[in-house]
PDB file of N, CA and C in Angstrom:
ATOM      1  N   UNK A   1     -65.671 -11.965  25.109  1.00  0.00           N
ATOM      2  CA  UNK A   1     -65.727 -13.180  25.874  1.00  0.00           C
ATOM      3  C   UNK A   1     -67.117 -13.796  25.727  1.00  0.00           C
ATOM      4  N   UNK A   2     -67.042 -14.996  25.859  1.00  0.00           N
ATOM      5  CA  UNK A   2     -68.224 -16.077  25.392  1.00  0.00           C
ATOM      6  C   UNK A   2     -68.804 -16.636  26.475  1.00  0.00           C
ATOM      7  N   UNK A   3     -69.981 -16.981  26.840  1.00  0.00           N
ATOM      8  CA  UNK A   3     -70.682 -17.803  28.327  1.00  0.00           C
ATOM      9  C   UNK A   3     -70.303 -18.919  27.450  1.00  0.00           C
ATOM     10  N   UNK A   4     -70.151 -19.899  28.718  1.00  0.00           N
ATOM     11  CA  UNK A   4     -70.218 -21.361  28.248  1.00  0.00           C
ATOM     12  C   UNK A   4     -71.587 -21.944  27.176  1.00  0.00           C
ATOM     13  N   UNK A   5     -72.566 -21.135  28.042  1.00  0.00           N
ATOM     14  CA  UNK A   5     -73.840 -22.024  27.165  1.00  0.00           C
ATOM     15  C   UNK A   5     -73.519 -21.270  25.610  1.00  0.00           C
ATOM     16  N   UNK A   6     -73.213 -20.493  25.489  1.00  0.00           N
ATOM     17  CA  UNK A   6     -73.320 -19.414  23.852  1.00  0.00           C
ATOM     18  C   UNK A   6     -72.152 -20.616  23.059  1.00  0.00           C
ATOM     19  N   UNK A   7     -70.958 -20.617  23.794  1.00  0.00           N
ATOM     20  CA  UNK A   7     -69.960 -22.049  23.256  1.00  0.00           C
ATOM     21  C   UNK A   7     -70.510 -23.439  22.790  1.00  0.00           C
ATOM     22  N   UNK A   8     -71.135 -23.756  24.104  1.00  0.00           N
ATOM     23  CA  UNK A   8     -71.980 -25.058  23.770  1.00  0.00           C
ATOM     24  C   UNK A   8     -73.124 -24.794  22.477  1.00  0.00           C
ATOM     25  N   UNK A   9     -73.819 -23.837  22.510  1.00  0.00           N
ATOM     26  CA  UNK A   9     -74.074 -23.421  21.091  1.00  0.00           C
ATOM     27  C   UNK A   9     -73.877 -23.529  19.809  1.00  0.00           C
ATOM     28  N   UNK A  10     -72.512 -23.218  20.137  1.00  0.00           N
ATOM     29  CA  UNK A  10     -72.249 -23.068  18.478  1.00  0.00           C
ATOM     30  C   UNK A  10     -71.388 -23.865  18.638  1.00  0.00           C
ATOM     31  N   UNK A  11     -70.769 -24.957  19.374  1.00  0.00           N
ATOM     32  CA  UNK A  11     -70.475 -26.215  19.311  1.00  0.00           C
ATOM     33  C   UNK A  11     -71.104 -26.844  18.369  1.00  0.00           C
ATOM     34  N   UNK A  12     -72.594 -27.066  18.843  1.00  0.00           N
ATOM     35  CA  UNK A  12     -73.125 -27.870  18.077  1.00  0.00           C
ATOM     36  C   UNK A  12     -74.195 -27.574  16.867  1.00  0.00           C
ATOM     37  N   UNK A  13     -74.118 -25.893  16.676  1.00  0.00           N
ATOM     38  CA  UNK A  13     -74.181 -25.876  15.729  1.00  0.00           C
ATOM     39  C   UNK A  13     -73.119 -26.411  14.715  1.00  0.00           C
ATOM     40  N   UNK A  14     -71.653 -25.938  14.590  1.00  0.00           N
ATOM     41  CA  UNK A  14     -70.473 -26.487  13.850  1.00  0.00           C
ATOM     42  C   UNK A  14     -70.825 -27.756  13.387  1.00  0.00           C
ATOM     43  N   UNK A  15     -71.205 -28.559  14.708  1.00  0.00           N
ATOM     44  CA  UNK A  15     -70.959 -30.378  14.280  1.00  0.00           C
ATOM     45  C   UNK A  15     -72.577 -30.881  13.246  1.00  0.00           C
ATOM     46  N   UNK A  16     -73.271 -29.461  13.747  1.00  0.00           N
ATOM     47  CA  UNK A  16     -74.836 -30.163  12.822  1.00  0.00           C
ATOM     48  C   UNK A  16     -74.652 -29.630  11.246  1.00  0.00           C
ATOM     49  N   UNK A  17     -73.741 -28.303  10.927  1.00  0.00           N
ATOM     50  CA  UNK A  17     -73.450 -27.938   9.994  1.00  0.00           C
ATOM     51  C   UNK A  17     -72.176 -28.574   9.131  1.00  0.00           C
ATOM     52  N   UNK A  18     -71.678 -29.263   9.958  1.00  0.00           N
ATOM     53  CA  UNK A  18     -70.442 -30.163   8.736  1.00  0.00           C
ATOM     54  C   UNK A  18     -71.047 -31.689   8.744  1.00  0.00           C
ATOM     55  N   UNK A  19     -71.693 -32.197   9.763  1.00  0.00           N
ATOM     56  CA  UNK A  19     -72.075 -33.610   9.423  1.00  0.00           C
ATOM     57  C   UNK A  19     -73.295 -33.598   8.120  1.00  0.00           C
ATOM     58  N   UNK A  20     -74.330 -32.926   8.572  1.00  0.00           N
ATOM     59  CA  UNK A  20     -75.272 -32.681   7.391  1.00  0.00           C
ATOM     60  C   UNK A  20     -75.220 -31.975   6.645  1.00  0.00           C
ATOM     61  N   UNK A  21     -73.779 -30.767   6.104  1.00  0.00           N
ATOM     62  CA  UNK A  21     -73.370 -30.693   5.009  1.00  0.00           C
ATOM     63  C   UNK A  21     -72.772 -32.164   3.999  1.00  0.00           C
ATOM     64  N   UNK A  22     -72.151 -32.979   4.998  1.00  0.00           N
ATOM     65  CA  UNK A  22     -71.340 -33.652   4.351  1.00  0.00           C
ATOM     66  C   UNK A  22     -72.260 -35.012   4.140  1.00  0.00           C
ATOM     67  N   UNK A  23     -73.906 -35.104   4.727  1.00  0.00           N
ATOM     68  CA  UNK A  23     -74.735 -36.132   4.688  1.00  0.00           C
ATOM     69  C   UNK A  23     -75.554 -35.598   3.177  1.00  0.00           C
ATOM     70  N   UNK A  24     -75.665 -34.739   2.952  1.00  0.00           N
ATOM     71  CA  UNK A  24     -76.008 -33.732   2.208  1.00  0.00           C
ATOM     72  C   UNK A  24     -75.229 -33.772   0.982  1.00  0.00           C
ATOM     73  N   UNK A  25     -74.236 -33.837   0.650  1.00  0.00           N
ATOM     74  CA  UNK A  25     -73.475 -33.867  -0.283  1.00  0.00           C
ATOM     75  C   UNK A  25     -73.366 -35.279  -0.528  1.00  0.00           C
ATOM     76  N   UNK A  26     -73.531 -36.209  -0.376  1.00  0.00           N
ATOM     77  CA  UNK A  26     -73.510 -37.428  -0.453  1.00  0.00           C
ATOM     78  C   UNK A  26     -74.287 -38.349  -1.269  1.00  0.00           C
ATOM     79  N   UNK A  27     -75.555 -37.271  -0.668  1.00  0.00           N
ATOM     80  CA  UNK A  27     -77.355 -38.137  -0.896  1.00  0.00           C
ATOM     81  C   UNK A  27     -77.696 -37.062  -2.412  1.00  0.00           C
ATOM     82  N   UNK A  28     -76.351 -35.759  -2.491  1.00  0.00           N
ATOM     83  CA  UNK A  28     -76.606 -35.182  -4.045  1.00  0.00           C
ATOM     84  C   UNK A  28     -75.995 -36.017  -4.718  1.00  0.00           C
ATOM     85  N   UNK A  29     -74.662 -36.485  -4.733  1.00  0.00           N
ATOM     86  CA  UNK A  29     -73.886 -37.016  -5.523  1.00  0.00           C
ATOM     87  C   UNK A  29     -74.540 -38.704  -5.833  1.00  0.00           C
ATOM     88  N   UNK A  30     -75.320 -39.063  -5.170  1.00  0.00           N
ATOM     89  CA  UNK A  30     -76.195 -40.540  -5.480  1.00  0.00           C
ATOM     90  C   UNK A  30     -76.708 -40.468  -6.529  1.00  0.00           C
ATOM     91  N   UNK A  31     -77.729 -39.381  -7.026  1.00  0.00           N
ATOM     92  CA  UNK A  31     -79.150 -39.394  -7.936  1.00  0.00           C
ATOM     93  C   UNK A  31     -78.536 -38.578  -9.063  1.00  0.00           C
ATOM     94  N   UNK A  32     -76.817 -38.545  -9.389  1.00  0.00           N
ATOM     95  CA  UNK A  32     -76.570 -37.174 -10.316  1.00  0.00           C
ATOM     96  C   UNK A  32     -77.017 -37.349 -11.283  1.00  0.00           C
ATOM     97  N   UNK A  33     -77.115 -38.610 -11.787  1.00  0.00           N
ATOM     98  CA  UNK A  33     -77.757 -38.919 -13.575  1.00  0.00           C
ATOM     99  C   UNK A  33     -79.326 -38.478 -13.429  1.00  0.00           C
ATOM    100  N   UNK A  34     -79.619 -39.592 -12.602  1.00  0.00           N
ATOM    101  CA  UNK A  34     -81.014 -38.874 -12.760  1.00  0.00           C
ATOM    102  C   UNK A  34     -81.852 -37.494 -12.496  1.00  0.00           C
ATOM    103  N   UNK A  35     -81.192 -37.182 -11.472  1.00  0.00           N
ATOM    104  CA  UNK A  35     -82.252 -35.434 -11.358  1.00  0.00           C
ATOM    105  C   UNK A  35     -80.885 -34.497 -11.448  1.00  0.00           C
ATOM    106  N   UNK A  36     -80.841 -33.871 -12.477  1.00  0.00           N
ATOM    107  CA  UNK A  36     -79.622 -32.804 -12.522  1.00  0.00           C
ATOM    108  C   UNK A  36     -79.642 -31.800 -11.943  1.00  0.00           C
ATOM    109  N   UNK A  37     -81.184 -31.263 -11.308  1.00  0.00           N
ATOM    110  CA  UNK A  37     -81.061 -29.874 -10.100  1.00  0.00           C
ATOM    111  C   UNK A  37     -80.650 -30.601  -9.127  1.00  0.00           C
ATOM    112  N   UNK A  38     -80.914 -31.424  -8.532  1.00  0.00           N
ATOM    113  CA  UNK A  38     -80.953 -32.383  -7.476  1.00  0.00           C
ATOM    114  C   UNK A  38     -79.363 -33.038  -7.419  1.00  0.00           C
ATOM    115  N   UNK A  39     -79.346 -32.995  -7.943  1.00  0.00           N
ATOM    116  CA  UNK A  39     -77.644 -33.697  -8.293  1.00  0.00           C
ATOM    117  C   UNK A  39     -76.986 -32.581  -8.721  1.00  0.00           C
ATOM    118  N   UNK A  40     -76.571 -31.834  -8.488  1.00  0.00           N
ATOM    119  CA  UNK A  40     -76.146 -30.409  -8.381  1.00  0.00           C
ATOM    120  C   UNK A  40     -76.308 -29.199  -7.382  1.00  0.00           C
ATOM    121  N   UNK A  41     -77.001 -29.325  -7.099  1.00  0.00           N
ATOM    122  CA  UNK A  41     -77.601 -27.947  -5.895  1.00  0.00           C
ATOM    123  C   UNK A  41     -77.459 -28.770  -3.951  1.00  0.00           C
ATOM    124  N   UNK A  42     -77.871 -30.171  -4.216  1.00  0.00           N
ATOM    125  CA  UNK A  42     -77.658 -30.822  -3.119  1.00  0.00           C
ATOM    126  C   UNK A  42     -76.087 -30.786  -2.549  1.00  0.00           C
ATOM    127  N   UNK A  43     -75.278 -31.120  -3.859  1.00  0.00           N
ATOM    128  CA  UNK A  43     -73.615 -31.309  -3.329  1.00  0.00           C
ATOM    129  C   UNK A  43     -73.476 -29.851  -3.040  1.00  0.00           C
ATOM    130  N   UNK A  44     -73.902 -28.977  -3.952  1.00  0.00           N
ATOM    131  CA  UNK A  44     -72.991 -27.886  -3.352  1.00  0.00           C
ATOM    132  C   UNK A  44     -73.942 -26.948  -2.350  1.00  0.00           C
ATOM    133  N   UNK A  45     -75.151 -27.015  -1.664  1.00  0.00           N
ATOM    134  CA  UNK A  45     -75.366 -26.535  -0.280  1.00  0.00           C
ATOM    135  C   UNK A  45     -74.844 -27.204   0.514  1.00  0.00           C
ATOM    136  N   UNK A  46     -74.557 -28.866   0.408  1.00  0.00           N
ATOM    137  CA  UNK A  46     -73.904 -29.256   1.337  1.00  0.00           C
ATOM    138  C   UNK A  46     -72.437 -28.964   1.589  1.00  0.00           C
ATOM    139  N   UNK A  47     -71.705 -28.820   0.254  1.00  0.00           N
ATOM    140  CA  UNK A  47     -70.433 -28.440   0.293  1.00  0.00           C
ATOM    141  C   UNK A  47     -70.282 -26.752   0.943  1.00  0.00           C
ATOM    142  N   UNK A  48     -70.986 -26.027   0.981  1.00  0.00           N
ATOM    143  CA  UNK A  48     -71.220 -24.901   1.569  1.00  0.00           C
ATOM    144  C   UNK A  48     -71.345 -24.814   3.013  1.00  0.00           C
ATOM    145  N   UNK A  49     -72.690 -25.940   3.284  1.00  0.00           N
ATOM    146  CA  UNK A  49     -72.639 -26.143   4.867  1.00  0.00           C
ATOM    147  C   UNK A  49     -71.525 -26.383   5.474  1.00  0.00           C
ATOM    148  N   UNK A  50     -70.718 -27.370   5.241  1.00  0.00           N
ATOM    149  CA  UNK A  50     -69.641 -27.749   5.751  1.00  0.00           C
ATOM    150  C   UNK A  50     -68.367 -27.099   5.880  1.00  0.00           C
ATOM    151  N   UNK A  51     -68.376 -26.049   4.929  1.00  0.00           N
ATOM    152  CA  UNK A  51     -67.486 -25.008   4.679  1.00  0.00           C
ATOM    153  C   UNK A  51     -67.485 -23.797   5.478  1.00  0.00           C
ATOM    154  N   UNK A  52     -68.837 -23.591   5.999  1.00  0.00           N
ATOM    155  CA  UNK A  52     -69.024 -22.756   7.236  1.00  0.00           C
ATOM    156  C   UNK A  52     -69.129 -23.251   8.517  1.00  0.00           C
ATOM    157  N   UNK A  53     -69.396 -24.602   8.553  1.00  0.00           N
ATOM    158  CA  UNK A  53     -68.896 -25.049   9.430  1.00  0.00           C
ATOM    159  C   UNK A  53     -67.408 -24.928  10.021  1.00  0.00           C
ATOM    160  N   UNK A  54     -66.643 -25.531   9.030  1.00  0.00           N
ATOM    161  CA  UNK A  54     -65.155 -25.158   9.328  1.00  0.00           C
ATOM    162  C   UNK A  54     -64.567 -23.974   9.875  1.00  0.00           C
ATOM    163  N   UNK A  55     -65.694 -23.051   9.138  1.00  0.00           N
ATOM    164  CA  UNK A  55     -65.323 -21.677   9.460  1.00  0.00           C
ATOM    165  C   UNK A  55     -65.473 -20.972  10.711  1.00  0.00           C
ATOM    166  N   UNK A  56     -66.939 -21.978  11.216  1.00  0.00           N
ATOM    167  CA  UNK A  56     -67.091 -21.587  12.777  1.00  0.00           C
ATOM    168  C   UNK A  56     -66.263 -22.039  13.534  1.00  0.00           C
ATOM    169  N   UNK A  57     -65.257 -23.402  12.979  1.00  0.00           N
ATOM    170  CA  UNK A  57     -64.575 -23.915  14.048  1.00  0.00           C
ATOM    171  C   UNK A  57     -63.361 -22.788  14.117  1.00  0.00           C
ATOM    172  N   UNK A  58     -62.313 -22.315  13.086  1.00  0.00           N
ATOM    173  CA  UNK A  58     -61.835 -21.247  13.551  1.00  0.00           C
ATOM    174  C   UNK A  58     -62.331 -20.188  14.506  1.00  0.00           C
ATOM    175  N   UNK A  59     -63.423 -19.493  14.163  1.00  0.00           N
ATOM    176  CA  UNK A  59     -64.014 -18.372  14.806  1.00  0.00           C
ATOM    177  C   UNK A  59     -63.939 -18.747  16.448  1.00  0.00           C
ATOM    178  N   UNK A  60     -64.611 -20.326  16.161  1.00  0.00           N
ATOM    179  CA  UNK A  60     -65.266 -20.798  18.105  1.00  0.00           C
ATOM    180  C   UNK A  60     -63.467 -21.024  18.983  1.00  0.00           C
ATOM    181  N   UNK A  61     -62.362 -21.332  18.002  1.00  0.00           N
ATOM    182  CA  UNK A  61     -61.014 -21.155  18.762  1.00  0.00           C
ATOM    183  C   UNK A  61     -60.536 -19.977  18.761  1.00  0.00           C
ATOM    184  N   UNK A  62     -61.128 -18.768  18.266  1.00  0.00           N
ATOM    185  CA  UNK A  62     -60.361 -17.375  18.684  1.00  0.00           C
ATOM    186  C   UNK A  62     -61.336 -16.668  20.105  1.00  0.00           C
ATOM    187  N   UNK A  63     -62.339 -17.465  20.305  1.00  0.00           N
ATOM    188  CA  UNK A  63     -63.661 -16.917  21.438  1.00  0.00           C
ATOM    189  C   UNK A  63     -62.702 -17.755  22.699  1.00  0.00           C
ATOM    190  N   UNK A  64     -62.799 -16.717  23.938  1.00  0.00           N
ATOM    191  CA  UNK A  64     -62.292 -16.825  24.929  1.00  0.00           C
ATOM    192  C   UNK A  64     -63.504 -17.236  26.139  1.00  0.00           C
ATOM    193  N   UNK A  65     -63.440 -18.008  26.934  1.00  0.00           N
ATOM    194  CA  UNK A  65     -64.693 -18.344  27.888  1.00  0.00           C
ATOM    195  C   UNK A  65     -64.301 -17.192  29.011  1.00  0.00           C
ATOM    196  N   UNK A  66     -65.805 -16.489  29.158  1.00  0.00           N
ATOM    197  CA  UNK A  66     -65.797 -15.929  30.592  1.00  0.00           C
ATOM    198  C   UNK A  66     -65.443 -16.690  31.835  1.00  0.00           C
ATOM    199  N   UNK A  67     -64.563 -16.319  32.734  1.00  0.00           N
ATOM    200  CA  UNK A  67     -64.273 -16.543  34.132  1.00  0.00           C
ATOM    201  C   UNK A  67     -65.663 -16.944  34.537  1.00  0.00           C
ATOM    202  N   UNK A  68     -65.381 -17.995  35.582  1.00  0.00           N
ATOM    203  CA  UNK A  68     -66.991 -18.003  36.405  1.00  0.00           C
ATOM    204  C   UNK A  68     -67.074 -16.830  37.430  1.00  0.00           C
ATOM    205  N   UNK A  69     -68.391 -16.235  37.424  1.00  0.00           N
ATOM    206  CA  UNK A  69     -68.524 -14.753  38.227  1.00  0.00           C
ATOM    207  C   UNK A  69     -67.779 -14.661  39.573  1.00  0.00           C
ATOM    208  N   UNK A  70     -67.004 -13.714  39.239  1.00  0.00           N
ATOM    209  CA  UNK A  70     -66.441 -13.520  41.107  1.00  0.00           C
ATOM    210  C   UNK A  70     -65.399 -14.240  41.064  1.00  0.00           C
ATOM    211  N   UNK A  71     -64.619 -14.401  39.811  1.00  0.00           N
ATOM    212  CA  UNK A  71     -63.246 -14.698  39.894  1.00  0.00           C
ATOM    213  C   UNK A  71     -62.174 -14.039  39.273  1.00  0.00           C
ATOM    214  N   UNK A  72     -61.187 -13.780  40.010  1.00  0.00           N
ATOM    215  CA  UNK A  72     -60.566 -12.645  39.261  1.00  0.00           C
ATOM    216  C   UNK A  72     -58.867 -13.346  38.793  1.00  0.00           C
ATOM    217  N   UNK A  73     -57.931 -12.357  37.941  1.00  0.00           N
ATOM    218  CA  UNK A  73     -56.834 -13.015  37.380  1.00  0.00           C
ATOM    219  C   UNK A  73     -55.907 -13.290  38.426  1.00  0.00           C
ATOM    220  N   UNK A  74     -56.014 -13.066  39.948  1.00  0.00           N
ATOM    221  CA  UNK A  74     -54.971 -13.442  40.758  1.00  0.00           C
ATOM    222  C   UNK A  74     -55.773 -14.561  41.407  1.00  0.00           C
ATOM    223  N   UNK A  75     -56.926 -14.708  41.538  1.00  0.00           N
ATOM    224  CA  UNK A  75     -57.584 -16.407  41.867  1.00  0.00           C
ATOM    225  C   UNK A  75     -57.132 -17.304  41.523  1.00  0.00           C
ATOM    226  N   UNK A  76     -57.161 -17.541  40.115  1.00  0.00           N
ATOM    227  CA  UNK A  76     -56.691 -18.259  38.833  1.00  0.00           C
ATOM    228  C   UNK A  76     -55.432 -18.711  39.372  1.00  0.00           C
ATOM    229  N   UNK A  77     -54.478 -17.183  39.501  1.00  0.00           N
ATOM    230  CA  UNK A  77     -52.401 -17.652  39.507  1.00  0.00           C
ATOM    231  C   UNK A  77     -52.665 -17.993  40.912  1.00  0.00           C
ATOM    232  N   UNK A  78     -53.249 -18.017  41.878  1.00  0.00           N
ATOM    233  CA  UNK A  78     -52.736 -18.441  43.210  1.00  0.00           C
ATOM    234  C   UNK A  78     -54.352 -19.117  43.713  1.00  0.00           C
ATOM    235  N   UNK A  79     -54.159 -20.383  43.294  1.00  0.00           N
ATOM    236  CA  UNK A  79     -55.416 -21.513  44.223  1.00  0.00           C
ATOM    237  C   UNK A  79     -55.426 -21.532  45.911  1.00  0.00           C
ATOM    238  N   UNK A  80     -56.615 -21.285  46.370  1.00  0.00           N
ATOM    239  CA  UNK A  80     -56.149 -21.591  47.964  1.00  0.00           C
ATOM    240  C   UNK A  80     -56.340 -23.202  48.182  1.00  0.00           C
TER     241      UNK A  80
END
């Protein structure tokens, strides 16, 4: 089980790792004629970033959030 803040975490890690993979792959594929490390190594760390990104988003939907403290599974089924 996950605290909220550890979620919010890697929330936004996910969204900083697929947007600037995919800002990243973009700004390689611009300059490909001219710089061929640069136009090569840029698309594919970015294509990488973004690819683990994705990957966290699976991982962050199999993570379950901790209960807030001092609540238990019959709280939950029966609200007062």
């Amino acid at each position: 089980m996950a605290t909220p803040r550890t979620l919010a975490r890697l929330d936004a890690l996910i969204w900083t790792l697929i947007f600037g993979g995919l800002v990243s792959l973009v700004l390689g594929i611009a300059p490909h004629g001219e710089a061929v490390v640069a136009g090569w190594s840029l698309p594919v760390l970015g294509a990488i970033a973004a690819a683990a990104g994705v990957v966290l988003i699976v991982v962050r939907s199999r993570m379950r959030e901790e209960p807030p403290a001092g609540e238990t599974k019959k709280d939950k089924e029966n609200p007062a």
